[in-house]
N, C-alpha and C. Protein backbone atom coordinates (compact mmCIF):
# COMPACT_ATOMS: atom_id res chain seq x y z
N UNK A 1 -46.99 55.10 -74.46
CA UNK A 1 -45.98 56.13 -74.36
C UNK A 1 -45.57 56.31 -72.90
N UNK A 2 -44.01 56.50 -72.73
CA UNK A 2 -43.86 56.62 -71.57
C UNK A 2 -43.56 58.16 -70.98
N UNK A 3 -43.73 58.23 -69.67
CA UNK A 3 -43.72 60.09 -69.16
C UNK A 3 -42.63 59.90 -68.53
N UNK A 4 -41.35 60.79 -68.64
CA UNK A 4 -40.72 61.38 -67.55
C UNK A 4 -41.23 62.01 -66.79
N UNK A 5 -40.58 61.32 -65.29
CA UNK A 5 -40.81 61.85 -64.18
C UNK A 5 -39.43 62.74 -63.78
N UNK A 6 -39.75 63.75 -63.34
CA UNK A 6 -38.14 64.73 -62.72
C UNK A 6 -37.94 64.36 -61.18
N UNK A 7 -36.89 63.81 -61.13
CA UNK A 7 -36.36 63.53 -59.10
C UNK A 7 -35.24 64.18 -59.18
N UNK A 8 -35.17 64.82 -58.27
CA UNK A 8 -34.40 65.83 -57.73
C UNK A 8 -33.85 64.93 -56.41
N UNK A 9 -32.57 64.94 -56.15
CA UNK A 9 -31.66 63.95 -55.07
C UNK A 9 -30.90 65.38 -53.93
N UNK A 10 -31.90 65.55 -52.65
CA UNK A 10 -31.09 66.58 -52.41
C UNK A 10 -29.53 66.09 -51.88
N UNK A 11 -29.15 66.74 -51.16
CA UNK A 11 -27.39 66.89 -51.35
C UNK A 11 -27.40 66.25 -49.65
N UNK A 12 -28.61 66.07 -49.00
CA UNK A 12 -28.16 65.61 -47.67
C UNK A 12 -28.44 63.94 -47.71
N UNK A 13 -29.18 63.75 -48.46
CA UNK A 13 -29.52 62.19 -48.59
C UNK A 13 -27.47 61.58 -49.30
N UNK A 14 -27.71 62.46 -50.48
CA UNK A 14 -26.21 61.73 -50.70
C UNK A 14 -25.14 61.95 -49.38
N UNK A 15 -25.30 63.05 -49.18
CA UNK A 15 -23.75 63.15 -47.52
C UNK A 15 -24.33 61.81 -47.11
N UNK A 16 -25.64 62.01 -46.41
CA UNK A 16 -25.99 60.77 -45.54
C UNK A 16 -25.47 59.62 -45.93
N UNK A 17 -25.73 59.15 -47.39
CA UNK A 17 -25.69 57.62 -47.57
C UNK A 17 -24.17 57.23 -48.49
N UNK A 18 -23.80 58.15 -48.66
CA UNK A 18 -22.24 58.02 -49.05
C UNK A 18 -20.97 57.66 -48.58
N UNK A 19 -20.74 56.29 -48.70
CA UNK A 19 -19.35 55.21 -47.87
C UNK A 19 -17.93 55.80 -48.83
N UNK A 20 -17.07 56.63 -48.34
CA UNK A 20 -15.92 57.31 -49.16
C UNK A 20 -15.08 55.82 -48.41
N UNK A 21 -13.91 55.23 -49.37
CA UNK A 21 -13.30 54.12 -49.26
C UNK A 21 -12.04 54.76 -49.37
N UNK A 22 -11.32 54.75 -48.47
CA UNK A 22 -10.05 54.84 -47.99
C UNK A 22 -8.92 53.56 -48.29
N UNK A 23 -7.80 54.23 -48.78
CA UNK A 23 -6.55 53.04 -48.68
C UNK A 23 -5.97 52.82 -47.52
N UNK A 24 -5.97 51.78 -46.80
CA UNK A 24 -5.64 51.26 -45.24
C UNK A 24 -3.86 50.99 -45.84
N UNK A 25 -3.15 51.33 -45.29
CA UNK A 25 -1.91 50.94 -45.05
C UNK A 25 -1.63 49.70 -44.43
N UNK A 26 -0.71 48.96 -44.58
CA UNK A 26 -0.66 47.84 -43.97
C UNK A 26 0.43 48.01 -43.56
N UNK A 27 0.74 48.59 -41.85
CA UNK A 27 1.53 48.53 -41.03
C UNK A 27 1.88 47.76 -40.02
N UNK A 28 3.06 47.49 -39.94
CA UNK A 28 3.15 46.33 -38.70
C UNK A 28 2.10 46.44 -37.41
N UNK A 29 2.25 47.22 -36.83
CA UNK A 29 1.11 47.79 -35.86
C UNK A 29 0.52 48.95 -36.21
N UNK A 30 -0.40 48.59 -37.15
CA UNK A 30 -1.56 49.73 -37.38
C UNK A 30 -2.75 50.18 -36.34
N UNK A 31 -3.21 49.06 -35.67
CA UNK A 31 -4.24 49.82 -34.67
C UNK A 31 -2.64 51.38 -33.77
N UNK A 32 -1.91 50.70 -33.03
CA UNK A 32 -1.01 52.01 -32.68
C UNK A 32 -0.63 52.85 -33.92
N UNK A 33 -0.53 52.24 -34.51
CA UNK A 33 -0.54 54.01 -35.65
C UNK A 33 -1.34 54.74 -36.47
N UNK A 34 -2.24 54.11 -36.20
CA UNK A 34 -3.14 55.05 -36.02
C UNK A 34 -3.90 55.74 -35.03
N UNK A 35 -3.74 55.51 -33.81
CA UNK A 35 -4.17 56.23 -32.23
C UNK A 35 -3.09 57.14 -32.45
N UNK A 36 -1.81 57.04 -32.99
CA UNK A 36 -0.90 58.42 -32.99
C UNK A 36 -1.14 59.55 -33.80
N UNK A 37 -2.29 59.40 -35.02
CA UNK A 37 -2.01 59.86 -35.82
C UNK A 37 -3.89 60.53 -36.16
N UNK A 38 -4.58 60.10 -35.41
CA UNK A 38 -6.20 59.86 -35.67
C UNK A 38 -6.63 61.82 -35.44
N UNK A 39 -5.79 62.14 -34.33
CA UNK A 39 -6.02 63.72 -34.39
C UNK A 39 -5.42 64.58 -35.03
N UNK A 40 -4.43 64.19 -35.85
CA UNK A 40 -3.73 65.01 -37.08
C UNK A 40 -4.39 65.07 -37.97
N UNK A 41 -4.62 63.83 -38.82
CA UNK A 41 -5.47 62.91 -39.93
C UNK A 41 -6.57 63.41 -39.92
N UNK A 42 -7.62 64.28 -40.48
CA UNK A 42 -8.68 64.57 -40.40
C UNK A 42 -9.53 64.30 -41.92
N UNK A 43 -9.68 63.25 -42.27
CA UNK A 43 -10.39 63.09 -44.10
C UNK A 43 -11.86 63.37 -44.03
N UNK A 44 -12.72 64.27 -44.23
CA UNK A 44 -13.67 64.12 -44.47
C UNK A 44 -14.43 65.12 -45.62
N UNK A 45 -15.49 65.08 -46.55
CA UNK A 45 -15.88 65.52 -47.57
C UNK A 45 -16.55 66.61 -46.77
N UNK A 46 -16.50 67.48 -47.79
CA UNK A 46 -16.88 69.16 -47.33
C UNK A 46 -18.15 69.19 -47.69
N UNK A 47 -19.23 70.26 -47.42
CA UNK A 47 -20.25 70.83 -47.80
C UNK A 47 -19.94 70.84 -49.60
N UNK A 48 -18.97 71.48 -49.89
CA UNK A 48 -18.35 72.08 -51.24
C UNK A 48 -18.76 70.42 -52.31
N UNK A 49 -17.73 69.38 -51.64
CA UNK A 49 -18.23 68.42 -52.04
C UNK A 49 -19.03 67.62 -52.41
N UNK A 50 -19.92 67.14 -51.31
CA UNK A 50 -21.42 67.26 -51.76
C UNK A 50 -21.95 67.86 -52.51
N UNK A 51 -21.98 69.37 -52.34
CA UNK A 51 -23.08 70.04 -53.41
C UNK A 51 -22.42 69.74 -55.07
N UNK A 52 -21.21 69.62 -54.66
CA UNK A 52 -20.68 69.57 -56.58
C UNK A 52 -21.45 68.24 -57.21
N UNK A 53 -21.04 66.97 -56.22
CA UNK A 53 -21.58 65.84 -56.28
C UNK A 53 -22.64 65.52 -56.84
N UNK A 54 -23.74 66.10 -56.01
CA UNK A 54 -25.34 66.17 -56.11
C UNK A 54 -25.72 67.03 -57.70
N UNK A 55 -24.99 68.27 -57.76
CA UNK A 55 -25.50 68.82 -58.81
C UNK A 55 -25.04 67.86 -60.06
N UNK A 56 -23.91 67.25 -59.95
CA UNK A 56 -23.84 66.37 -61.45
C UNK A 56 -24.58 65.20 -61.41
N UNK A 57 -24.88 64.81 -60.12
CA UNK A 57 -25.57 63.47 -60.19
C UNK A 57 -27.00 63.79 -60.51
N UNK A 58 -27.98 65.06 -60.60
CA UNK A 58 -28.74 64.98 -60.67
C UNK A 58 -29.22 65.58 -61.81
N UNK A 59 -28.16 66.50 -62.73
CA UNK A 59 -28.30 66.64 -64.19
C UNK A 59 -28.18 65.31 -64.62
N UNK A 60 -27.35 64.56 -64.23
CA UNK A 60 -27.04 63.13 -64.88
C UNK A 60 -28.30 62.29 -65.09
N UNK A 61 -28.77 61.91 -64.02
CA UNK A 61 -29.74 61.13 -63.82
C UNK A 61 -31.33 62.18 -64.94
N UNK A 62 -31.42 63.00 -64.18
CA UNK A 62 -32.91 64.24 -64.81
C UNK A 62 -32.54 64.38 -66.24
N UNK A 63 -31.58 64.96 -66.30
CA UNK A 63 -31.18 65.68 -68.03
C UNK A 63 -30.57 64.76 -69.04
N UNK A 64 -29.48 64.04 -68.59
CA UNK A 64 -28.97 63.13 -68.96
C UNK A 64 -27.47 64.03 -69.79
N UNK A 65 -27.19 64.94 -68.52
CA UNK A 65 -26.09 65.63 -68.81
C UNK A 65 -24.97 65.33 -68.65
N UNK A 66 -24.10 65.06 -69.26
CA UNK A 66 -22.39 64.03 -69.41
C UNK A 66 -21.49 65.28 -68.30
N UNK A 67 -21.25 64.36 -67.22
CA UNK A 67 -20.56 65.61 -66.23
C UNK A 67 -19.41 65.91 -66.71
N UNK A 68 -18.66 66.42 -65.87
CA UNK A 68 -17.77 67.42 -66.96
C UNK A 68 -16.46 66.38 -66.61
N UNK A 69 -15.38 66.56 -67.57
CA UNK A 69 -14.24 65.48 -67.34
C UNK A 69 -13.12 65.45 -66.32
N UNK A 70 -12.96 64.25 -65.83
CA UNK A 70 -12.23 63.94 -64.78
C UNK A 70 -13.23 63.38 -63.51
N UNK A 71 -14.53 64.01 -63.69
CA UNK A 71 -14.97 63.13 -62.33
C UNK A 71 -16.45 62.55 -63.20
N UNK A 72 -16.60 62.40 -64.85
CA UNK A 72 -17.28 61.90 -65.11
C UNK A 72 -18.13 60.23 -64.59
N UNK A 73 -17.15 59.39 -64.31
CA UNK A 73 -16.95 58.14 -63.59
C UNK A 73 -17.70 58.22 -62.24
N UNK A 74 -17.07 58.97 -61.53
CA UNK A 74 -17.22 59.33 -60.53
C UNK A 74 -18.90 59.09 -60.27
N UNK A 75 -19.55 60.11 -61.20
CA UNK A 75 -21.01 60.84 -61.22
C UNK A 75 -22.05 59.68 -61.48
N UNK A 76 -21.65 59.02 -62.97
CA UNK A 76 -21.78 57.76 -63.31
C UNK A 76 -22.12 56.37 -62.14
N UNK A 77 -21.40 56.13 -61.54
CA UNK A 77 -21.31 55.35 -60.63
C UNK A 77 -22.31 55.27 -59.19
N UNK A 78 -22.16 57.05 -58.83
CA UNK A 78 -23.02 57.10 -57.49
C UNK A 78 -24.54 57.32 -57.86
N UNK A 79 -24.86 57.57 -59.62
CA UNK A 79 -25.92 57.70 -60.26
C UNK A 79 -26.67 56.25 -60.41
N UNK A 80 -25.41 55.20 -60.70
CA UNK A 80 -26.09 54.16 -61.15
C UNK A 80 -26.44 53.36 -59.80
N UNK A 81 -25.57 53.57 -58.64
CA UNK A 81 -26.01 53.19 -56.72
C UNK A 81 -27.47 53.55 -57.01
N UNK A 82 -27.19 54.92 -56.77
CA UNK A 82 -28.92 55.28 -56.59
C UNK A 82 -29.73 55.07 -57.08
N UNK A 83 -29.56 54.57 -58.29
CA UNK A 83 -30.33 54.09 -58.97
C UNK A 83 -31.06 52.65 -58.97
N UNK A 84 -30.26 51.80 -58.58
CA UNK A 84 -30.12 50.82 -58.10
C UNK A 84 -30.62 50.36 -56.39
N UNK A 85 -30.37 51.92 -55.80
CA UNK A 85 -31.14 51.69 -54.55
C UNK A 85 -30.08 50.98 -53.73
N UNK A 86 -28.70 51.24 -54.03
CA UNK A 86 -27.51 50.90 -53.26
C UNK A 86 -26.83 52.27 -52.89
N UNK A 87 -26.21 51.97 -51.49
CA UNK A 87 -25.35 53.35 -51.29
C UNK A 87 -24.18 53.30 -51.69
N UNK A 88 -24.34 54.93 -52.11
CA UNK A 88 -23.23 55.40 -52.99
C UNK A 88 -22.07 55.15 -52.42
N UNK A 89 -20.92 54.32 -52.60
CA UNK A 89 -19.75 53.87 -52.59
C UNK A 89 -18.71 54.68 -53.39
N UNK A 90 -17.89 55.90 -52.38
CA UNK A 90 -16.63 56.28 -53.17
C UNK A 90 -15.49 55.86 -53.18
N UNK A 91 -14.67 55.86 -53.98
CA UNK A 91 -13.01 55.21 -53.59
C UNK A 91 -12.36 56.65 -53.60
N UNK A 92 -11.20 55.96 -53.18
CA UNK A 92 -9.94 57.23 -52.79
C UNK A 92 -10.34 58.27 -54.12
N UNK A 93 -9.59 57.47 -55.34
CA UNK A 93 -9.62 58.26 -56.63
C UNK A 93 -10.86 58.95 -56.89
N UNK A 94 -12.10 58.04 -56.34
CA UNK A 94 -13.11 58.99 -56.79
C UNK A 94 -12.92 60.69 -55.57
N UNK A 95 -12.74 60.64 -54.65
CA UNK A 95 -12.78 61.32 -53.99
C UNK A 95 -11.83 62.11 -54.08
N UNK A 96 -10.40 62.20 -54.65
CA UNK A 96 -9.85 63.10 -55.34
C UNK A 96 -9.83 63.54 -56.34
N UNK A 97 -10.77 63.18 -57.27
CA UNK A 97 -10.94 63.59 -58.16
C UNK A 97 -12.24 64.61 -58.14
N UNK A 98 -12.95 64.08 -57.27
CA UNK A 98 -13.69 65.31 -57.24
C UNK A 98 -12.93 66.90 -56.52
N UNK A 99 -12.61 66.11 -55.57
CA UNK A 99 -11.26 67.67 -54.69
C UNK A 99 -10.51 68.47 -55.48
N UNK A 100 -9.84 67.56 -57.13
CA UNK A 100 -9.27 68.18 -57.87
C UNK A 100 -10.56 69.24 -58.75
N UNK A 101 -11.18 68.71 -58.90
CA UNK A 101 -12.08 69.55 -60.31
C UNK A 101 -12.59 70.54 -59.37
N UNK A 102 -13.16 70.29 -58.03
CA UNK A 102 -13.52 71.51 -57.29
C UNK A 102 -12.36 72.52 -57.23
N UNK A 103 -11.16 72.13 -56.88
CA UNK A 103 -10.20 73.48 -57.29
C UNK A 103 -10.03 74.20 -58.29
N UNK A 104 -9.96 72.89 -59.30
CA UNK A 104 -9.73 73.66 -60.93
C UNK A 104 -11.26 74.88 -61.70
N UNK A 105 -12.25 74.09 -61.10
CA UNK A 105 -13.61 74.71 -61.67
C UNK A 105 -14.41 75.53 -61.04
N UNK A 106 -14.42 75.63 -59.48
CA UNK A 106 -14.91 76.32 -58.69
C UNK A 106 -14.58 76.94 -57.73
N UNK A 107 -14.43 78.12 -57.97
CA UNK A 107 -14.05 79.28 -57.18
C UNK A 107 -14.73 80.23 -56.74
């Protein structure tokens, strides 16, 4: 017979090891446009983010709780990294899609 074990993934290991994948534009001269544009442009995932992140990834993984829809994929994916013992890799979509459900669900 086998025992569950409970792991708990806190929320700084995922910030830490989480590569968010950006769409690069392909501009004639992109290194200059982006030195014009690098202090406007500010992309980076919030505290807010993370913690939403972590809490579905770790019902997911512990409970085997189906996250809620629209960033189901999302949860799925950085569950099966870690699982795997690869870092969690986001794409654009994943990363707006979490931005969206944090507006729609948490306030």
């Amino acid at each position: 017979m086998h025992e569950r074990i409970r792991v708990e993934i806190p929320a700084w290991i995922i910030k830490k090891r989480t590569d968010i994948m950006y769409l690069v534009i392909d501009w004639w001269n992109q290194v200059a446009a982006l030195e014009k544009i690098k202090d406007i442009v500010r992309i980076e995932a919030n505290d807010k983010f993370f913690e939403v992140l972590t809490e579905n990834v770790n019902a997911f993984i512990n409970d085997g709780k189906i996250p809620p829809s629209g960033i189901e994929t999302v949860v799925m994916n950085v569950a099966d990294d870690i699982l795997a013992n690869r870092t969690p890799t986001l794409r654009t979509g994943d990363y707006i899609a979490i931005q969206q459900h944090i507006r729609q669900n948490c306030k």
